[in-house]
Structures are given as structure tokens and as C-alpha cells.
PDB file of N, CA and C in Angstrom:
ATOM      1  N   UNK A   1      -7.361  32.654 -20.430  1.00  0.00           N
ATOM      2  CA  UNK A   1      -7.393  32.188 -19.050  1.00  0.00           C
ATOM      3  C   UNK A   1      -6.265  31.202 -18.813  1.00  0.00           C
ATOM      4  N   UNK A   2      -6.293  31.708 -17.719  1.00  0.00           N
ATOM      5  CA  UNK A   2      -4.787  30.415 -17.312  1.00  0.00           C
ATOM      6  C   UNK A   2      -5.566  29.239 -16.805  1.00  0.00           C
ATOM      7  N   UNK A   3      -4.673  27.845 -17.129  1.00  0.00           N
ATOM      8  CA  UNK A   3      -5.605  26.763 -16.497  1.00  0.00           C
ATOM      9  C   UNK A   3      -4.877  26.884 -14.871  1.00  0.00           C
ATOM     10  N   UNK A   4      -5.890  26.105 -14.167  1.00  0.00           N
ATOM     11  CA  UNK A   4      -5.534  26.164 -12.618  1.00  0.00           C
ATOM     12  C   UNK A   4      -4.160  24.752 -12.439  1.00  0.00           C
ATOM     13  N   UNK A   5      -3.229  25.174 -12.161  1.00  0.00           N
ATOM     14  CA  UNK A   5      -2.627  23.683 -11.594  1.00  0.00           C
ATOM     15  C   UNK A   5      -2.302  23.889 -10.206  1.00  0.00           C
ATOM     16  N   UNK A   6      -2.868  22.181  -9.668  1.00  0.00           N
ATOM     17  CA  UNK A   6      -2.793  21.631  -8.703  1.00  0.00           C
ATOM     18  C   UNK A   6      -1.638  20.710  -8.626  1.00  0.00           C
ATOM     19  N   UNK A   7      -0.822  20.928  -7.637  1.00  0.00           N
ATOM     20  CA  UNK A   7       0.458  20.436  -6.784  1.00  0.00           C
ATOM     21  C   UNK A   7       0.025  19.392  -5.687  1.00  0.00           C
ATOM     22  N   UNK A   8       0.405  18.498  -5.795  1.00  0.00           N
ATOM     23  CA  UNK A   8       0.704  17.817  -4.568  1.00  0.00           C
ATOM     24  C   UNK A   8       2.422  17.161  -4.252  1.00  0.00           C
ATOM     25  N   UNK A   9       2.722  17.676  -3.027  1.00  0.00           N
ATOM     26  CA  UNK A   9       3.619  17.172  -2.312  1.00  0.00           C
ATOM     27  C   UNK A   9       3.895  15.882  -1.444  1.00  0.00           C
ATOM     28  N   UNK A  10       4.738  15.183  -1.603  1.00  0.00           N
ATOM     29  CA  UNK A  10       4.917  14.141  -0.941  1.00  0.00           C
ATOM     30  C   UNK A  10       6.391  13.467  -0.491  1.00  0.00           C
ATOM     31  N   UNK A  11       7.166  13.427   0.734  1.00  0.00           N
ATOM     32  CA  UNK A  11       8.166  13.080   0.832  1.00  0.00           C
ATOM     33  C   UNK A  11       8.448  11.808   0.620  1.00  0.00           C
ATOM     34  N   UNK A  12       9.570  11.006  -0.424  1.00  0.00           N
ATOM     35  CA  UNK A  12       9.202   9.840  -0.789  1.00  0.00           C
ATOM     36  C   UNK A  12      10.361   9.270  -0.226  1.00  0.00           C
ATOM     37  N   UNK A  13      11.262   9.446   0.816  1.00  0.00           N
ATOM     38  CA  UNK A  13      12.134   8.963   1.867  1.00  0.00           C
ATOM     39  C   UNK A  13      12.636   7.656   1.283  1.00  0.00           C
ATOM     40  N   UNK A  14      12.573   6.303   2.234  1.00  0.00           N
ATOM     41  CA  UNK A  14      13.038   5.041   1.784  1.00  0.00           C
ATOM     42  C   UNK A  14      11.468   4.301   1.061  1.00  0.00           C
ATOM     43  N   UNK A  15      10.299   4.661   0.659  1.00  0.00           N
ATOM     44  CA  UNK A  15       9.362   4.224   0.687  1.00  0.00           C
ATOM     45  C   UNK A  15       9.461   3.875  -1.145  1.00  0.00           C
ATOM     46  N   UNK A  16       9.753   3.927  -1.461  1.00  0.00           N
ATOM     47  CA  UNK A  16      10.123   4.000  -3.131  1.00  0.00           C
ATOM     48  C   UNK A  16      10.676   2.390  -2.990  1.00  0.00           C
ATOM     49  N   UNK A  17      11.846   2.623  -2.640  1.00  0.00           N
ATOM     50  CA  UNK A  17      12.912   1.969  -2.251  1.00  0.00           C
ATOM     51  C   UNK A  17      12.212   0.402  -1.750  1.00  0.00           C
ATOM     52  N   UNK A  18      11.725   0.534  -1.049  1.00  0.00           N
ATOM     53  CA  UNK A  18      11.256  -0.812  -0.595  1.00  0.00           C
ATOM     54  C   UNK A  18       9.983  -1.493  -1.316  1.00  0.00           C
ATOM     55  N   UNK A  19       9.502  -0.590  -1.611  1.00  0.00           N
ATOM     56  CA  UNK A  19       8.140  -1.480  -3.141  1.00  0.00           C
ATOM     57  C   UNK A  19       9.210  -1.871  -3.820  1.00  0.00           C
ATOM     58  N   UNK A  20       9.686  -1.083  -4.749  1.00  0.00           N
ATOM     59  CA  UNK A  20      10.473  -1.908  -5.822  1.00  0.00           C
ATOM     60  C   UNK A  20      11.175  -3.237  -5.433  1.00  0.00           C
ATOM     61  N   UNK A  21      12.108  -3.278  -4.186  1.00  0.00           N
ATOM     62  CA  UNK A  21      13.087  -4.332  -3.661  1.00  0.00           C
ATOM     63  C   UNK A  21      11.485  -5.291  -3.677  1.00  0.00           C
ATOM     64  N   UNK A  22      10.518  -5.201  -2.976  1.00  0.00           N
ATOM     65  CA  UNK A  22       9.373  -6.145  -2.650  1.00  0.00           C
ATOM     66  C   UNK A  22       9.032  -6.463  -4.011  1.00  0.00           C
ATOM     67  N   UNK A  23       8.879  -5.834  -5.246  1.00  0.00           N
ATOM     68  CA  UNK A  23       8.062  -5.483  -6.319  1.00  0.00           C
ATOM     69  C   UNK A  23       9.097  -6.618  -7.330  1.00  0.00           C
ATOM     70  N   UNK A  24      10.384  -6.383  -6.934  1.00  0.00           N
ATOM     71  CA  UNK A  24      11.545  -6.944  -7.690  1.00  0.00           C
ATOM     72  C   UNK A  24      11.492  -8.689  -7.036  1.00  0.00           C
ATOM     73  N   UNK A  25      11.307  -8.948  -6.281  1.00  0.00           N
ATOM     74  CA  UNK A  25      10.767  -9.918  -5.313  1.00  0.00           C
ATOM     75  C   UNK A  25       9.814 -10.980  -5.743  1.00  0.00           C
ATOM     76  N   UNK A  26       8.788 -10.523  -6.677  1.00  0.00           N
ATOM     77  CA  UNK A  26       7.783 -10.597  -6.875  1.00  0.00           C
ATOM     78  C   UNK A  26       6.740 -11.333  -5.690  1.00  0.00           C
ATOM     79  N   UNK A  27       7.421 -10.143  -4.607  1.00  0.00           N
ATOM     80  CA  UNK A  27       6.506 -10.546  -2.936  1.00  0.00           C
ATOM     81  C   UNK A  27       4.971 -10.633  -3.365  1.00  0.00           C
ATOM     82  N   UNK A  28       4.019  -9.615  -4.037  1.00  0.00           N
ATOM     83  CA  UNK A  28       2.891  -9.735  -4.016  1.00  0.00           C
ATOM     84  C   UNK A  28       1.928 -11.091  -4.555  1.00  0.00           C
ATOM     85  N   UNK A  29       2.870 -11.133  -6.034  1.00  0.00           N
ATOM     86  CA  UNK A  29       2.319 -12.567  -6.439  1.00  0.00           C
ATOM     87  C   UNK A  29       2.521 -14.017  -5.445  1.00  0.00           C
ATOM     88  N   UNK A  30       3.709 -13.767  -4.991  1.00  0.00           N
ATOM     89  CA  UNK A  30       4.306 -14.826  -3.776  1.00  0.00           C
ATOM     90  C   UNK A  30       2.906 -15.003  -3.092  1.00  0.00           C
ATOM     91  N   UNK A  31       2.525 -13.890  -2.091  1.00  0.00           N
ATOM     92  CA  UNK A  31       1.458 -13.938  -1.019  1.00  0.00           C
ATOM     93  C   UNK A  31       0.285 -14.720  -1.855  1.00  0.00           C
ATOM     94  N   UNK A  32      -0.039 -13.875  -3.085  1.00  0.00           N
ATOM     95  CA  UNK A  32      -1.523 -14.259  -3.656  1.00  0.00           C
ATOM     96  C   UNK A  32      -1.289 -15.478  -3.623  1.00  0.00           C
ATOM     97  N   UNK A  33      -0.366 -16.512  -3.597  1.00  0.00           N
ATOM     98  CA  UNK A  33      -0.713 -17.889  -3.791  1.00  0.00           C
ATOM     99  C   UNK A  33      -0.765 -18.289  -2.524  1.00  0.00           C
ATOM    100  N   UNK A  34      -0.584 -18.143  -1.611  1.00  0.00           N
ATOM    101  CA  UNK A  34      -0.648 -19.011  -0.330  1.00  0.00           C
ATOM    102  C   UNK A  34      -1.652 -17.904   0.722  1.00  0.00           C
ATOM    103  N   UNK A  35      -1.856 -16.521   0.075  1.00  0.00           N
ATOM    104  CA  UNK A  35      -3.427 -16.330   0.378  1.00  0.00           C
ATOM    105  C   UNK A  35      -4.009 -15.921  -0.295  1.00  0.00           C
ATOM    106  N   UNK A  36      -4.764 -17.016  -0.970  1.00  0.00           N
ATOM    107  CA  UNK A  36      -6.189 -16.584  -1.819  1.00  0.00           C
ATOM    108  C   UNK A  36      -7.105 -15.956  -1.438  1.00  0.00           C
ATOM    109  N   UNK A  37      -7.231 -15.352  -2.672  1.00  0.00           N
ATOM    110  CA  UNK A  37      -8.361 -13.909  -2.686  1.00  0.00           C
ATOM    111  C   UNK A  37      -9.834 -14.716  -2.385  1.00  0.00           C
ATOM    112  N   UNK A  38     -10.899 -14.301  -1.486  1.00  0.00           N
ATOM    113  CA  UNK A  38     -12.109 -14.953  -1.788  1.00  0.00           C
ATOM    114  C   UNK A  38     -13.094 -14.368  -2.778  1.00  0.00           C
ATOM    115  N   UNK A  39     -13.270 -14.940  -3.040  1.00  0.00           N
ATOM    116  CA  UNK A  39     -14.456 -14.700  -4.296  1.00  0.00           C
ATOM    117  C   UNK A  39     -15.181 -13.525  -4.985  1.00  0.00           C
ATOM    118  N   UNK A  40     -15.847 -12.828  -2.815  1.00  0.00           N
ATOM    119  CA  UNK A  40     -16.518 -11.462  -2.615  1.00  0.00           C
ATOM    120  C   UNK A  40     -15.366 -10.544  -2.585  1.00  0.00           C
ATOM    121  N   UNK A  41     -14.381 -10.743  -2.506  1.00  0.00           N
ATOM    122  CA  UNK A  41     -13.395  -9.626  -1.929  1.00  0.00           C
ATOM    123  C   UNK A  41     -13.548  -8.705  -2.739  1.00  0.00           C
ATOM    124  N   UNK A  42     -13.209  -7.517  -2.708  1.00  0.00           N
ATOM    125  CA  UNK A  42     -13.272  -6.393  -3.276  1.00  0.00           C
ATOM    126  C   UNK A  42     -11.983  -5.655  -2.475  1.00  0.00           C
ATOM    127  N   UNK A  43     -11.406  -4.590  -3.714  1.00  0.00           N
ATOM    128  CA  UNK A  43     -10.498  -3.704  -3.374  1.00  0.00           C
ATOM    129  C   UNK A  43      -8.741  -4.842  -3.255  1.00  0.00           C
ATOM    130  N   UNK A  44      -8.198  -3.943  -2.900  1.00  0.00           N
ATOM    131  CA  UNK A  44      -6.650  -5.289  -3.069  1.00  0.00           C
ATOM    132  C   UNK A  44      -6.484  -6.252  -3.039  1.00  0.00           C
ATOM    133  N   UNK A  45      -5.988  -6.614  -3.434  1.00  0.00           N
ATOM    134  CA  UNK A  45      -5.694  -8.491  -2.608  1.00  0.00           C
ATOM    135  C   UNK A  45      -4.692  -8.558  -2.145  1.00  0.00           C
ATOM    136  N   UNK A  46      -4.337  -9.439  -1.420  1.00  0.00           N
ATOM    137  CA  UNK A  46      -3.946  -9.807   0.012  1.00  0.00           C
ATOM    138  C   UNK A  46      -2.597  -9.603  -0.242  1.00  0.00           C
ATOM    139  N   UNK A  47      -2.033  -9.718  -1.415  1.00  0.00           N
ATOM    140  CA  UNK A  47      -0.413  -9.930  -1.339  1.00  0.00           C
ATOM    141  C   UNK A  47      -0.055  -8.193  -1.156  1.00  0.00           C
ATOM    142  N   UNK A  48      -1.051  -7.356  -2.072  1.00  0.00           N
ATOM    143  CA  UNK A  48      -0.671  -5.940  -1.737  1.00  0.00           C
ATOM    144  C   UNK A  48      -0.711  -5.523  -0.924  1.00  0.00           C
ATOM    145  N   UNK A  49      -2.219  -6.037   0.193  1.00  0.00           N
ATOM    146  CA  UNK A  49      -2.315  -5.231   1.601  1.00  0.00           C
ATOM    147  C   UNK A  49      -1.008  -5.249   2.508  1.00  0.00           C
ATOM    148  N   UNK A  50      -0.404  -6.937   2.228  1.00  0.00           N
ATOM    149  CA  UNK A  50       1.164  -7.085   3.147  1.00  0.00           C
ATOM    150  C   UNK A  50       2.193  -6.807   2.689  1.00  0.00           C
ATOM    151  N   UNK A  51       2.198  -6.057   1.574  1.00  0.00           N
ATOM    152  CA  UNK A  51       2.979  -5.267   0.658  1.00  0.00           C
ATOM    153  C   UNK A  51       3.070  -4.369   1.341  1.00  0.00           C
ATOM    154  N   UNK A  52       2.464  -3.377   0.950  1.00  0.00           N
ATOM    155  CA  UNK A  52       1.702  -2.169   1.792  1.00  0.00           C
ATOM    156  C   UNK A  52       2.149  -2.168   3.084  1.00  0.00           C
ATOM    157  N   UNK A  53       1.646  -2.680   4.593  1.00  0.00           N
ATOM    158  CA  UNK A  53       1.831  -2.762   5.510  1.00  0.00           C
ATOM    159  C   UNK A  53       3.200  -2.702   5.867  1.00  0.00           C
ATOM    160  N   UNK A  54       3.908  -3.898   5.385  1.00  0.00           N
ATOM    161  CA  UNK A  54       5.402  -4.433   5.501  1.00  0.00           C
ATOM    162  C   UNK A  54       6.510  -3.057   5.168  1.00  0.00           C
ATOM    163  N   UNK A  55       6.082  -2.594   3.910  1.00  0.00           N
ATOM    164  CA  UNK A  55       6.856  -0.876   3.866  1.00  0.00           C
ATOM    165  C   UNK A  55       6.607   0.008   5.046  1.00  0.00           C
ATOM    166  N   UNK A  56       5.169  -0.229   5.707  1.00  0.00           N
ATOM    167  CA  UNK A  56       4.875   0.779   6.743  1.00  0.00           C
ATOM    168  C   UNK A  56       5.689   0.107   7.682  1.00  0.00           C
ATOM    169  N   UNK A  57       5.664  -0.640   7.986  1.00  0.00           N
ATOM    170  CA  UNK A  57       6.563  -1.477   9.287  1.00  0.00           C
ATOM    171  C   UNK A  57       8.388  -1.135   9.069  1.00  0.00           C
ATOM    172  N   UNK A  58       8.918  -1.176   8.164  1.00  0.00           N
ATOM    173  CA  UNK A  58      10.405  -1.059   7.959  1.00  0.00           C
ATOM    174  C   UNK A  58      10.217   0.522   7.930  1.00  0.00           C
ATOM    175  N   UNK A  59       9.086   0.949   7.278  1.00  0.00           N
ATOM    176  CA  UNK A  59       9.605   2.505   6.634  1.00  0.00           C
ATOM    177  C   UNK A  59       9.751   2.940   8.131  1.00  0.00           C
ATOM    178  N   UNK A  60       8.998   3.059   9.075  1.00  0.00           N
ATOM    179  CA  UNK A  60       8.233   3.794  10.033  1.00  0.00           C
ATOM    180  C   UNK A  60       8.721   3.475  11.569  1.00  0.00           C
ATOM    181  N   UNK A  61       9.533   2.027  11.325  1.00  0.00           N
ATOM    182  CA  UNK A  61       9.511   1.024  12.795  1.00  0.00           C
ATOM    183  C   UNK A  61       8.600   0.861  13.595  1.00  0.00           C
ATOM    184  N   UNK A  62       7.185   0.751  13.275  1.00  0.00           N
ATOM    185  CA  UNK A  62       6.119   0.561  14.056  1.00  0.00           C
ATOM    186  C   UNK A  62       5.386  -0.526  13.314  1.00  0.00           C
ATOM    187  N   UNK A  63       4.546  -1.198  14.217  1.00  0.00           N
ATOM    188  CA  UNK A  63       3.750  -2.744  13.567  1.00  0.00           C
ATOM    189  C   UNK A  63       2.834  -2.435  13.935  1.00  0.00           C
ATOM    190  N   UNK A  64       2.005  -0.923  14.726  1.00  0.00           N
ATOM    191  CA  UNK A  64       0.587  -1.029  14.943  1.00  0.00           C
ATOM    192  C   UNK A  64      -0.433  -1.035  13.879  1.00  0.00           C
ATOM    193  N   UNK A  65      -1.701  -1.732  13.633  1.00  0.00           N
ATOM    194  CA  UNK A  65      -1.985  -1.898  12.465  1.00  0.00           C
ATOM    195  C   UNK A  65      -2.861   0.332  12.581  1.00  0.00           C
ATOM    196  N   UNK A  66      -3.726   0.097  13.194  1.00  0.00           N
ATOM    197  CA  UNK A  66      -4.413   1.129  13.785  1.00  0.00           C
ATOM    198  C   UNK A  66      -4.102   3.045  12.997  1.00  0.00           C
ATOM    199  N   UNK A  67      -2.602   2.693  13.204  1.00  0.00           N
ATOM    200  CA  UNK A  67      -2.257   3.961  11.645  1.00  0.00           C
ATOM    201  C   UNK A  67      -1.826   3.929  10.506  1.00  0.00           C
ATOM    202  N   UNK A  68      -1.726   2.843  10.063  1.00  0.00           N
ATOM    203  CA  UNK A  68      -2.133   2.309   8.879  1.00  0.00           C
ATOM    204  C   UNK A  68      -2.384   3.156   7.966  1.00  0.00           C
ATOM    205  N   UNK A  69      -3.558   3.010   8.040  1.00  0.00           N
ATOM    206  CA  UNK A  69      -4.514   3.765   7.081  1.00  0.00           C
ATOM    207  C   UNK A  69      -3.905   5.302   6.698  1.00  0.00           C
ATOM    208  N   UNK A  70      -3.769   5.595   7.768  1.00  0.00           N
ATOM    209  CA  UNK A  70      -3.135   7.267   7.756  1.00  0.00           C
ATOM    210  C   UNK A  70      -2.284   7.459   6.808  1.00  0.00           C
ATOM    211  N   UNK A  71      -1.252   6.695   7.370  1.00  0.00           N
ATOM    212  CA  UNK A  71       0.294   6.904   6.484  1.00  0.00           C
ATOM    213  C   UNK A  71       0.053   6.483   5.034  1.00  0.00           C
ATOM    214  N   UNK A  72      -1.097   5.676   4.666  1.00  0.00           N
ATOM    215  CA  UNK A  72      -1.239   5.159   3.540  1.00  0.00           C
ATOM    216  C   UNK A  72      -1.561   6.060   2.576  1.00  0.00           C
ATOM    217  N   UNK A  73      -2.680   7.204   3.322  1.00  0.00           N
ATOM    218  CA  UNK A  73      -3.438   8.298   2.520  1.00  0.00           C
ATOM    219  C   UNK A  73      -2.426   9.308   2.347  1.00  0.00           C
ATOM    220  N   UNK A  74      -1.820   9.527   3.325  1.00  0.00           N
ATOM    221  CA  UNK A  74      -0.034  10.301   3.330  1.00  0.00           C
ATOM    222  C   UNK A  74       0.564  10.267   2.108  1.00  0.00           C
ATOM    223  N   UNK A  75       0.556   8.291   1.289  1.00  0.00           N
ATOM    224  CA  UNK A  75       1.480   8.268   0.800  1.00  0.00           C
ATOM    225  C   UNK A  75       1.085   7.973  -0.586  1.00  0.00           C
ATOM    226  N   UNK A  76      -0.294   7.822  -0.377  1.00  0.00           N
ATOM    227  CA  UNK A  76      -1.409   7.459  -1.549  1.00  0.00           C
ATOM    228  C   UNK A  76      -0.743   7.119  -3.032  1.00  0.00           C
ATOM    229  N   UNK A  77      -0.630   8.658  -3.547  1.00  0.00           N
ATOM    230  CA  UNK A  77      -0.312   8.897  -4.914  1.00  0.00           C
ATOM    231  C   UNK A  77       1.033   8.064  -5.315  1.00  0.00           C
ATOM    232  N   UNK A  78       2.158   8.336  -4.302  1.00  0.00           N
ATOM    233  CA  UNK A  78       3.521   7.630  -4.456  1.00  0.00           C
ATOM    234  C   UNK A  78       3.456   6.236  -4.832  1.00  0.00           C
ATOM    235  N   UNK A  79       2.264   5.416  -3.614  1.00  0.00           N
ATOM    236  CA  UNK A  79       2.197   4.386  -3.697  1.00  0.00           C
ATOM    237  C   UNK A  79       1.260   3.399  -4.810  1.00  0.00           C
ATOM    238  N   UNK A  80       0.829   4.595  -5.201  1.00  0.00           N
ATOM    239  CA  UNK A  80      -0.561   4.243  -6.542  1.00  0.00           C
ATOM    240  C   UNK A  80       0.240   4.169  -8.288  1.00  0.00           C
ATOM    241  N   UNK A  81       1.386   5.161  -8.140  1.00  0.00           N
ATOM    242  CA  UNK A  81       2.269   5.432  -9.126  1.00  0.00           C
ATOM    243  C   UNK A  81       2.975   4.433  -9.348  1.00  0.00           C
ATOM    244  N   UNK A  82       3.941   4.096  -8.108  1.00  0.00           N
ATOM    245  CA  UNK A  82       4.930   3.283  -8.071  1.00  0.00           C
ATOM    246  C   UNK A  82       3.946   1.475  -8.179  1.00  0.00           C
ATOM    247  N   UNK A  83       3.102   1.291  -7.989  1.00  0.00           N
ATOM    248  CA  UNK A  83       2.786  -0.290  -7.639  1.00  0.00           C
ATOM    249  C   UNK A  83       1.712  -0.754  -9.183  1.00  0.00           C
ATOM    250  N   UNK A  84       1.495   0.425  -9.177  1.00  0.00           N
ATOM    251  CA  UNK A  84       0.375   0.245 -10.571  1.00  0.00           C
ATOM    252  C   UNK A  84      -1.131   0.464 -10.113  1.00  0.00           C
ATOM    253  N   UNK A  85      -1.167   0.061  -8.824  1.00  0.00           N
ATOM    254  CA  UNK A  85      -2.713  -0.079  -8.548  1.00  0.00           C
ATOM    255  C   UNK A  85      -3.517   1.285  -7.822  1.00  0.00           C
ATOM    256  N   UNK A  86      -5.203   1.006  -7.666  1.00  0.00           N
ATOM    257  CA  UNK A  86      -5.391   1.701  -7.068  1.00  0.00           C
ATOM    258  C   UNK A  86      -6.205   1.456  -5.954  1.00  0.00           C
ATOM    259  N   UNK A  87      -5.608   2.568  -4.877  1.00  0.00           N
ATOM    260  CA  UNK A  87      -6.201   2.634  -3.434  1.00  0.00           C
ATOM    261  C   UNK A  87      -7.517   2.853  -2.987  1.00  0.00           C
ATOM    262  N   UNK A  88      -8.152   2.151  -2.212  1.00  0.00           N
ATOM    263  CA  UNK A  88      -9.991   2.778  -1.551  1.00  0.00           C
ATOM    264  C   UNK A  88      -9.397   2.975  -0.383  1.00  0.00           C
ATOM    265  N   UNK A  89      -9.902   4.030  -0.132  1.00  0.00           N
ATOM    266  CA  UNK A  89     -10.003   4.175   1.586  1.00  0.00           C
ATOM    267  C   UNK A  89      -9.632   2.783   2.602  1.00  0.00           C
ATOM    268  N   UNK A  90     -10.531   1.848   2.202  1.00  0.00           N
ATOM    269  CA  UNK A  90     -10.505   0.978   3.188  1.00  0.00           C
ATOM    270  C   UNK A  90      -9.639  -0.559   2.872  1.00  0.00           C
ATOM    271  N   UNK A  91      -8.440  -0.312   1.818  1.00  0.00           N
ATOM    272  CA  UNK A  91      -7.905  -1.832   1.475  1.00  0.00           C
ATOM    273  C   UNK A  91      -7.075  -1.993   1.861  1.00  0.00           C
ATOM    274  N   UNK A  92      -6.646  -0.967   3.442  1.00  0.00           N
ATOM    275  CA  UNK A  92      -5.644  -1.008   4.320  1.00  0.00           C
ATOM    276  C   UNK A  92      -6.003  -0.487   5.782  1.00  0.00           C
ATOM    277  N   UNK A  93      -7.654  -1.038   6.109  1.00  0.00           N
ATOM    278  CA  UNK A  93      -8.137  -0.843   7.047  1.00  0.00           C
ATOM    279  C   UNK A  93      -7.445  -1.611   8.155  1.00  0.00           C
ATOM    280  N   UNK A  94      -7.416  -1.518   9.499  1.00  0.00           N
ATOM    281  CA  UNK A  94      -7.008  -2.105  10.730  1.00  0.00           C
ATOM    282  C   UNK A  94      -8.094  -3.536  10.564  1.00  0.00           C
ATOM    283  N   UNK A  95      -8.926  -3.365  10.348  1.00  0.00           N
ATOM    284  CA  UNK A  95      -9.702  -5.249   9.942  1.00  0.00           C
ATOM    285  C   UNK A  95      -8.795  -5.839   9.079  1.00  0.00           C
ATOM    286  N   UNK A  96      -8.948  -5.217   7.970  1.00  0.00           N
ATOM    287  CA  UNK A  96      -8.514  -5.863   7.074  1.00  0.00           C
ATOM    288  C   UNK A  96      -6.867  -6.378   6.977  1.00  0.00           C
ATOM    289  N   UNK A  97      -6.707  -5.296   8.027  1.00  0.00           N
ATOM    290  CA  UNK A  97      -5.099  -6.010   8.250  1.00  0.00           C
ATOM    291  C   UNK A  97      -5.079  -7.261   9.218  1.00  0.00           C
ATOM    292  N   UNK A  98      -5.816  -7.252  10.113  1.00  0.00           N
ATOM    293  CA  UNK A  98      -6.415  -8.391  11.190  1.00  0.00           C
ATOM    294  C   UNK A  98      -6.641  -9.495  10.435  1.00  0.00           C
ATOM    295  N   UNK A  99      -7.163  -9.313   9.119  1.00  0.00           N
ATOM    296  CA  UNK A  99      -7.741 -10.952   8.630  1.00  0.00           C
ATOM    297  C   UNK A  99      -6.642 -10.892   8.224  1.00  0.00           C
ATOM    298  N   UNK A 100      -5.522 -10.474   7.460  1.00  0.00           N
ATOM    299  CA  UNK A 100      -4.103 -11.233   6.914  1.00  0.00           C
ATOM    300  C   UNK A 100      -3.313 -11.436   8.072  1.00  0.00           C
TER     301      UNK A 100
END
């Protein structure tokens, strides 16, 4: 039997490009100190969510928080590969972008 392989596609445009420059930065640790994680939090912390976001904003030229989420699941795997971490559904919700 042949095993089944599964493909996924993803265009990785300037989006590479700008984690690393942020990543090289060390933007995320930057944020975590001047916004602390609370206690309950669960799922990213704060320096990744404006990690995250901030690529969507340059990659995309848009600041609405609202598709967010979309482009994130778009870009999921790229962005799970490249940063180390991993994504929930909701650690780039439109709230959660509201409280940062």
C-alpha cells in the first residue's frame, strides 16, 4: 500500500521576512516585559499576539483587527514553523487584540 500524503500550500510572500527582522529584534521578548502575561492567560503571550498582528498590518496594509484571525489560519503552518510556537484558534482573536 502506498501511504497517503497530504500537501499543504501556502504563499509565503514578505511574511517570512518580517518575523525573522521582528524575531532578530528580539520584538517579542521586548513586549513580554512591558506587557505582562497574567497569571490565567492561556494560549500566546502578548509579545507574540503584536508580533503576529504587526506582520498582518505591514504584510497586508490594513490595521482592522476583525480579519485577523483569518489571515492567521491562512498562514498558520508558516507562522507556527517559522516562530517556534503554537497557534489556538483564538490567540489572535479581535478581543484579544483589543486588550493589547
Amino acid at each position: 500500500m502506498n501511504p497517503v500524503l497530504n500537501l499543504a500550500t501556502e504563499r509565503v510572500d514578505d511574511v517570512v521576512v518580517l518575523l525573522h527582522m521582528m524575531m532578530q529584534m528580539e520584538l517579542p521578548q521586548l513586549l513580554n516585559v512591558h506587557l505582562p502575561r497574567h497569571w490565567k492567560q492561556q494560549g500566546l503571550d502578548w509579545g507574540w499576539v503584536v508580533v503576529i498582528w504587526l506582520v498582518y498590518i505591514v504584510s497586508e496594509g490594513d490595521h482592522r483587527k476583525v480579519v485577523v484571525r483569518g489571515w492567521v489560519e491562512q498562514h498558520r503552518t508558516m507562522i507556527e514553523q517559522v516562530c517556534g510556537v503554537e497557534l489556538s484558534a483564538t490567540d489572535v482573536s479581535d478581543d484579544r487584540l483589543s486588550i493589547v
